[in-house]
C-alpha atoms as a PDB file:
ATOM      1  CA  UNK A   1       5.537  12.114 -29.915  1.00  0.00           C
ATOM      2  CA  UNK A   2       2.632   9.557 -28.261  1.00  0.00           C
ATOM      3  CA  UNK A   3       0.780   7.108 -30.136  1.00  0.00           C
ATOM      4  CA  UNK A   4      -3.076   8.390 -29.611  1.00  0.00           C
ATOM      5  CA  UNK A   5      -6.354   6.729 -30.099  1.00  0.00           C
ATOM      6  CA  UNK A   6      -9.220   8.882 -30.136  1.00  0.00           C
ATOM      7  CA  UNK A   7     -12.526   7.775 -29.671  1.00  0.00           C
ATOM      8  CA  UNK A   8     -15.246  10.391 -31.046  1.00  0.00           C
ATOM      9  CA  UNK A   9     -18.510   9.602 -33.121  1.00  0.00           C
ATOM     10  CA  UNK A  10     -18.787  12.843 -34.241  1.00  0.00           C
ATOM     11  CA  UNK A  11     -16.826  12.647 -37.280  1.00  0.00           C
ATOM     12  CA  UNK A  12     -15.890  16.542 -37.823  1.00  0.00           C
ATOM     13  CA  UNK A  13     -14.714  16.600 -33.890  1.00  0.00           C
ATOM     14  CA  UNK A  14     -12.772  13.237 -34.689  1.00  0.00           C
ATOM     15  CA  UNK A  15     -10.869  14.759 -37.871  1.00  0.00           C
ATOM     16  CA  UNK A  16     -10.318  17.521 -36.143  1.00  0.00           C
ATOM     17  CA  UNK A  17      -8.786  16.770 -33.369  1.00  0.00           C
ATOM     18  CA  UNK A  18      -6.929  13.970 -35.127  1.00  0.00           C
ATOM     19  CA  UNK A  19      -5.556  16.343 -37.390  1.00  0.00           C
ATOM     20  CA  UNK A  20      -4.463  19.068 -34.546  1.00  0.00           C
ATOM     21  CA  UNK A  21      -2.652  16.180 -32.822  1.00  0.00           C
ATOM     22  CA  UNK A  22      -1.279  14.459 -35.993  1.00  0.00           C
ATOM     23  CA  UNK A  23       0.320  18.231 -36.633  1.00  0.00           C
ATOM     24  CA  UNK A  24       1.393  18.984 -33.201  1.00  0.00           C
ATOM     25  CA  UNK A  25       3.835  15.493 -33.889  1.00  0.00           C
ATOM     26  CA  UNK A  26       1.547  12.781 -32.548  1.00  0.00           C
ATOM     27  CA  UNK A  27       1.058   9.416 -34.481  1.00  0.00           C
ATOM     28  CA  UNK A  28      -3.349   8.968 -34.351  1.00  0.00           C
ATOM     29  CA  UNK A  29      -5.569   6.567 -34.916  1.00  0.00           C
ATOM     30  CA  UNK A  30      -9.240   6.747 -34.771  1.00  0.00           C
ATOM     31  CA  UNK A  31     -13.101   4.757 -33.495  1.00  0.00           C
ATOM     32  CA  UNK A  32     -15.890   5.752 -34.395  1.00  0.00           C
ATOM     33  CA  UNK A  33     -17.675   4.403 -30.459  1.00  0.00           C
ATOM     34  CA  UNK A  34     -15.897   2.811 -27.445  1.00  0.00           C
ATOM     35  CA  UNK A  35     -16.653  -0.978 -29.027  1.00  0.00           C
ATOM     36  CA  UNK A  36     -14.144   0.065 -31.928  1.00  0.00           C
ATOM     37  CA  UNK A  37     -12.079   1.899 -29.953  1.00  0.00           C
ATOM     38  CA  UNK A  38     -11.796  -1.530 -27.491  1.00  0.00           C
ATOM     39  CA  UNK A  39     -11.548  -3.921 -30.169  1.00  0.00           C
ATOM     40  CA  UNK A  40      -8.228  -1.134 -31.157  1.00  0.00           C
ATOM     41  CA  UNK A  41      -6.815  -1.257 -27.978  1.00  0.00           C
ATOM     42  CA  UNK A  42      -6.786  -5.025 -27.742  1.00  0.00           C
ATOM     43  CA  UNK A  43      -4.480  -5.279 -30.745  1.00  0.00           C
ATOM     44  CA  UNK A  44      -2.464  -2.097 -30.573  1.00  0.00           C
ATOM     45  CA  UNK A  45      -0.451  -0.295 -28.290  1.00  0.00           C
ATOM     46  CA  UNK A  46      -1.007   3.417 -27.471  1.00  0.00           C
ATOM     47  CA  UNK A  47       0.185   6.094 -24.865  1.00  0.00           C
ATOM     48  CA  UNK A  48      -2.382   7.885 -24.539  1.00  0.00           C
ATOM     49  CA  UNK A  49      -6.345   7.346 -25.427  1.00  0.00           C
ATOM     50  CA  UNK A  50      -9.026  10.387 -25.836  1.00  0.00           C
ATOM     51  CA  UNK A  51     -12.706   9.421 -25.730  1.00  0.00           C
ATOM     52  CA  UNK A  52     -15.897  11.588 -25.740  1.00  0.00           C
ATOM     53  CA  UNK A  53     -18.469  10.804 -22.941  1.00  0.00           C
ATOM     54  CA  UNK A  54     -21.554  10.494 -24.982  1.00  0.00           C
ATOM     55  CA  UNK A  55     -21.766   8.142 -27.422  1.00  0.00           C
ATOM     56  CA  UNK A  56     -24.006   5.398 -29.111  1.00  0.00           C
ATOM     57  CA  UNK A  57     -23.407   1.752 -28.354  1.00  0.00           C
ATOM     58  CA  UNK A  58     -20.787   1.684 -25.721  1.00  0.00           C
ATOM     59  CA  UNK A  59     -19.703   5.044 -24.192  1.00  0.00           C
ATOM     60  CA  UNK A  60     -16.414   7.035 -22.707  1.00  0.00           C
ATOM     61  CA  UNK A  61     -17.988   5.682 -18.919  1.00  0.00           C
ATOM     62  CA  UNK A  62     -18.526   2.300 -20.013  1.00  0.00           C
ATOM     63  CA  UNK A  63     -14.839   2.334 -22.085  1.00  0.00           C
ATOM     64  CA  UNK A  64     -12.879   3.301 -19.316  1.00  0.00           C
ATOM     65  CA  UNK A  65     -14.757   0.844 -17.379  1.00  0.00           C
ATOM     66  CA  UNK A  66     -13.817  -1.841 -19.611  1.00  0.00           C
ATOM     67  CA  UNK A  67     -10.249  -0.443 -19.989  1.00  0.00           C
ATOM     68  CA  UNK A  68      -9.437  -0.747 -16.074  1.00  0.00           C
ATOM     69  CA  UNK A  69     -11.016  -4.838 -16.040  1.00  0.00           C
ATOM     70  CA  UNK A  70      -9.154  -5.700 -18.817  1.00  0.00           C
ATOM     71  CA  UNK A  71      -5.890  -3.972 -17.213  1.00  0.00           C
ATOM     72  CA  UNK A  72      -4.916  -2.286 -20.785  1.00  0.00           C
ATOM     73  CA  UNK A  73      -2.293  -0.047 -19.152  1.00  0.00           C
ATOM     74  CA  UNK A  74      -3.412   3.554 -21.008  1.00  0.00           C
ATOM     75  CA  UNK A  75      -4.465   7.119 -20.100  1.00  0.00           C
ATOM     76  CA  UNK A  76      -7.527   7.972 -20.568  1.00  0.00           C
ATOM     77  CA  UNK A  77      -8.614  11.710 -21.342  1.00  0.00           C
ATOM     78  CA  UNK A  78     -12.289  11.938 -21.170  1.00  0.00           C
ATOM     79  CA  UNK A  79     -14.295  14.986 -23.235  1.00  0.00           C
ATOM     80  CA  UNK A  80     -17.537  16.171 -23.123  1.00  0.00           C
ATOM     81  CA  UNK A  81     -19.981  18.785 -23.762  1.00  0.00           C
ATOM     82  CA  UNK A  82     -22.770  17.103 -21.859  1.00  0.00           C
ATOM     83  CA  UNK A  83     -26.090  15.673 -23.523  1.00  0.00           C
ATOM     84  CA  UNK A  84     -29.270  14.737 -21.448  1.00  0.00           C
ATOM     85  CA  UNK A  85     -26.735  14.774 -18.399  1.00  0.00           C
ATOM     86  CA  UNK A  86     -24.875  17.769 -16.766  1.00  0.00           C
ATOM     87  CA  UNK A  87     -20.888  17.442 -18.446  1.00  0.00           C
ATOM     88  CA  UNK A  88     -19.792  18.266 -15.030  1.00  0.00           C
ATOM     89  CA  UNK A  89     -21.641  14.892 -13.650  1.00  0.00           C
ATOM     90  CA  UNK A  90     -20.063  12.932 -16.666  1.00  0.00           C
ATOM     91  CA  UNK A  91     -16.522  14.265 -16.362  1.00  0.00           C
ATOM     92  CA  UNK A  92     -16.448  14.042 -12.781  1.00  0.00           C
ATOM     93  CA  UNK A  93     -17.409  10.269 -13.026  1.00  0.00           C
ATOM     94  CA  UNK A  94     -14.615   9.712 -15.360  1.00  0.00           C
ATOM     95  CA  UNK A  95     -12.423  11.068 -13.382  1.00  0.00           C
ATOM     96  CA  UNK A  96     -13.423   8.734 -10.851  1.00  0.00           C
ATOM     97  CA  UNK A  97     -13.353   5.822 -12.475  1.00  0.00           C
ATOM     98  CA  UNK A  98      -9.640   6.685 -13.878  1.00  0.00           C
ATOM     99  CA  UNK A  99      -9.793   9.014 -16.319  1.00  0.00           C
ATOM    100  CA  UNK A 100      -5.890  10.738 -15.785  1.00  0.00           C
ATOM    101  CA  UNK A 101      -7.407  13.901 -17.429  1.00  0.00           C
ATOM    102  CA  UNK A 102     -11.049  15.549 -18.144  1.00  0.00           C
ATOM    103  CA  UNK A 103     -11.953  18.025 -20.809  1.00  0.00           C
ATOM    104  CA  UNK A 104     -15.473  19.891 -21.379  1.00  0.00           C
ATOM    105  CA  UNK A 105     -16.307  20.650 -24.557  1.00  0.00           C
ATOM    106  CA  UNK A 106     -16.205  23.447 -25.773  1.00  0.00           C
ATOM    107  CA  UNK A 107     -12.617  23.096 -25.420  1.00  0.00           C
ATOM    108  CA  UNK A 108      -9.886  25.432 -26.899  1.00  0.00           C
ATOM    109  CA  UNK A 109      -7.624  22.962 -28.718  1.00  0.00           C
ATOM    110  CA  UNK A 110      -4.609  24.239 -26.664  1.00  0.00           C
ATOM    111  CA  UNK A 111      -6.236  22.830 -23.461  1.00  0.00           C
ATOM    112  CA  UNK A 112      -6.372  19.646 -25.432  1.00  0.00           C
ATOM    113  CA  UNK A 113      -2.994  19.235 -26.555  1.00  0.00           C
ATOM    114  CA  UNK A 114      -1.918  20.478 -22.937  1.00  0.00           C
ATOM    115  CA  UNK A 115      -3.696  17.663 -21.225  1.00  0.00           C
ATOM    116  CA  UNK A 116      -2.173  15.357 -23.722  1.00  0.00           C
ATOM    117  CA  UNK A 117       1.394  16.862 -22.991  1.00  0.00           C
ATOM    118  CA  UNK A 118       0.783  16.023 -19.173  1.00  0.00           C
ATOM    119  CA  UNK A 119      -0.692  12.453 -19.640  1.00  0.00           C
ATOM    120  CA  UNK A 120       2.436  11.811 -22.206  1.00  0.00           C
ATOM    121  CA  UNK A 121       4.767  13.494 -19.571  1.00  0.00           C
ATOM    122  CA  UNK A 122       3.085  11.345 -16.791  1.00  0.00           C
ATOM    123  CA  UNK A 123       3.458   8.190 -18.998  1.00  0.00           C
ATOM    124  CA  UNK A 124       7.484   9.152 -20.109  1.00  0.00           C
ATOM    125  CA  UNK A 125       7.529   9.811 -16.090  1.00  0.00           C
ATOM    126  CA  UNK A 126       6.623   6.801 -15.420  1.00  0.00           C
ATOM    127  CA  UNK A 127       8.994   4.387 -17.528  1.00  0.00           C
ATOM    128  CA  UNK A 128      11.901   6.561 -17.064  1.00  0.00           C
ATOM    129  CA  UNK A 129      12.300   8.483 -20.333  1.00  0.00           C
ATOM    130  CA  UNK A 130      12.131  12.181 -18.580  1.00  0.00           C
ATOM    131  CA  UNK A 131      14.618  13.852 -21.062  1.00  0.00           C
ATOM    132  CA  UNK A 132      12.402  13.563 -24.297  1.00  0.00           C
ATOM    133  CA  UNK A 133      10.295  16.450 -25.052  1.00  0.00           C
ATOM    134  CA  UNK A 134       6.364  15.419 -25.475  1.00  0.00           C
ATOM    135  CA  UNK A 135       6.546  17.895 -28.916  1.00  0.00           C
ATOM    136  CA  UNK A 136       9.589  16.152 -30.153  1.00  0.00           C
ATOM    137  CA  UNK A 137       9.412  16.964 -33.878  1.00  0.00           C
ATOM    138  CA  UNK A 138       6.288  18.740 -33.462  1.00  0.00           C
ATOM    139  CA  UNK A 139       5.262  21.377 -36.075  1.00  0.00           C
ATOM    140  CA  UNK A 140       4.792  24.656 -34.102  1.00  0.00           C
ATOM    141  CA  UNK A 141       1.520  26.482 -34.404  1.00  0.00           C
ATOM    142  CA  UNK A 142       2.366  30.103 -35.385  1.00  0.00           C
ATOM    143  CA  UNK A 143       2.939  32.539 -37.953  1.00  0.00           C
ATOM    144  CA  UNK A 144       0.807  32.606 -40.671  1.00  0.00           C
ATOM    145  CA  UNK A 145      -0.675  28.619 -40.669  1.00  0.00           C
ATOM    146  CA  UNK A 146      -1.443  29.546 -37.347  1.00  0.00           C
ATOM    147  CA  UNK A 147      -5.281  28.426 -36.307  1.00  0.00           C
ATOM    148  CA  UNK A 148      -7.773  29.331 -33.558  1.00  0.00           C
ATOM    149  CA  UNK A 149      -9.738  26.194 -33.188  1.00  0.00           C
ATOM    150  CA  UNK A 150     -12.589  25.807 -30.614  1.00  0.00           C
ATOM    151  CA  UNK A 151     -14.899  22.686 -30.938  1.00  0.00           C
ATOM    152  CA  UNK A 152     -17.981  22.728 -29.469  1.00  0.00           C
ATOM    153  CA  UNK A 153     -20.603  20.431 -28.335  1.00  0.00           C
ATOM    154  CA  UNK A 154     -22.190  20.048 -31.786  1.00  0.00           C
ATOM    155  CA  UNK A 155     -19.889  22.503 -34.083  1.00  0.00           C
ATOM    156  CA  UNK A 156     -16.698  23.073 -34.975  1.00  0.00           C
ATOM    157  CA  UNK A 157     -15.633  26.677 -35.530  1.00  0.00           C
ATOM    158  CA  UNK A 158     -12.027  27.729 -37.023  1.00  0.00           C
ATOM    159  CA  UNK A 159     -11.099  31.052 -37.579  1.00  0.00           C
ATOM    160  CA  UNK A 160      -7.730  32.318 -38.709  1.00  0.00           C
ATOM    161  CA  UNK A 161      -5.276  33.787 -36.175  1.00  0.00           C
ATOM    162  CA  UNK A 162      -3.545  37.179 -36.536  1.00  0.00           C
ATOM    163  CA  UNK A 163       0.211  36.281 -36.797  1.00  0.00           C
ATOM    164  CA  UNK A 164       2.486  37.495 -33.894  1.00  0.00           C
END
């Protein structure tokens, strides 16, 4: 399990995703813009942090930028589905600025939660604890409550899966 902050101002993508990762076994908290999300990571301590690119008032660039001159040791996984710039462009730049993983919207949620198990395994990697599972007491997605979620650059679409 990682503590998570995700940082998403569109509040169905935020709930969604928080909820995904909340029942895949991860503890999340959520801002609204990068200033919140900041102000979070100043006073809490989290493994892993998700922001979207485009945003009002400060944005994913200008948060990881912050995050790297304050030295708040955290991941960052940028998303984006573009805007008024190419998502390529943005993703690429917050990969250069530090981002440890980049995801374009629209994004399967299973991409998601695999670039969170690879920053988490990166982070476990990294203090030493190798031999915990990232979905330690996770709640598996199949069967029946099994969903097919894809979020998109202004929707959200879930559809029911057929059960295997």
């Amino acid at each position: 399990m990682a503590r998570i902050l995700v940082i998403e101002d569109d509040p169905g993508t935020r709930d969604l995703v928080a909820r995904v990762l909340t029942r895949a076994g991860h503890e999340v908290q959520t801002a609204t813009d990068g200033r919140e999300g900041i102000r979070r990571l100043e006073v809490l301590e989290f493994d892993v942090v998700i922001t979207d690119i485009n945003m009002p008032g400060m944005d994913g660039i200008e948060l990881i930028t912050t995050v790297r001159k304050r030295r708040i040791d955290v991941p960052v996984i940028a998303i984006s589905g573009g805007g008024l710039i190419a998502k390529e462009f943005l993703l690429s730049n917050a990969a250069a600025l530090g981002a440890f993983e980049v995801v374009s919207k629209p994004f399967a949620m299973g991409q998601l939660l695999g670039a969170v198990d690879r920053t988490a395994g990166h982070l476990r990697a990294a203090i030493g604890d190798r031999d915990r599972p990232v979905d330690e007491g996770a709640t598996p997605f199949h069967g029946e409550d099994a969903l097919d979620v894809t979020v998109a650059v202004s929707s959200i679409t879930v559809r029911d899966r057929q059960p295997e």
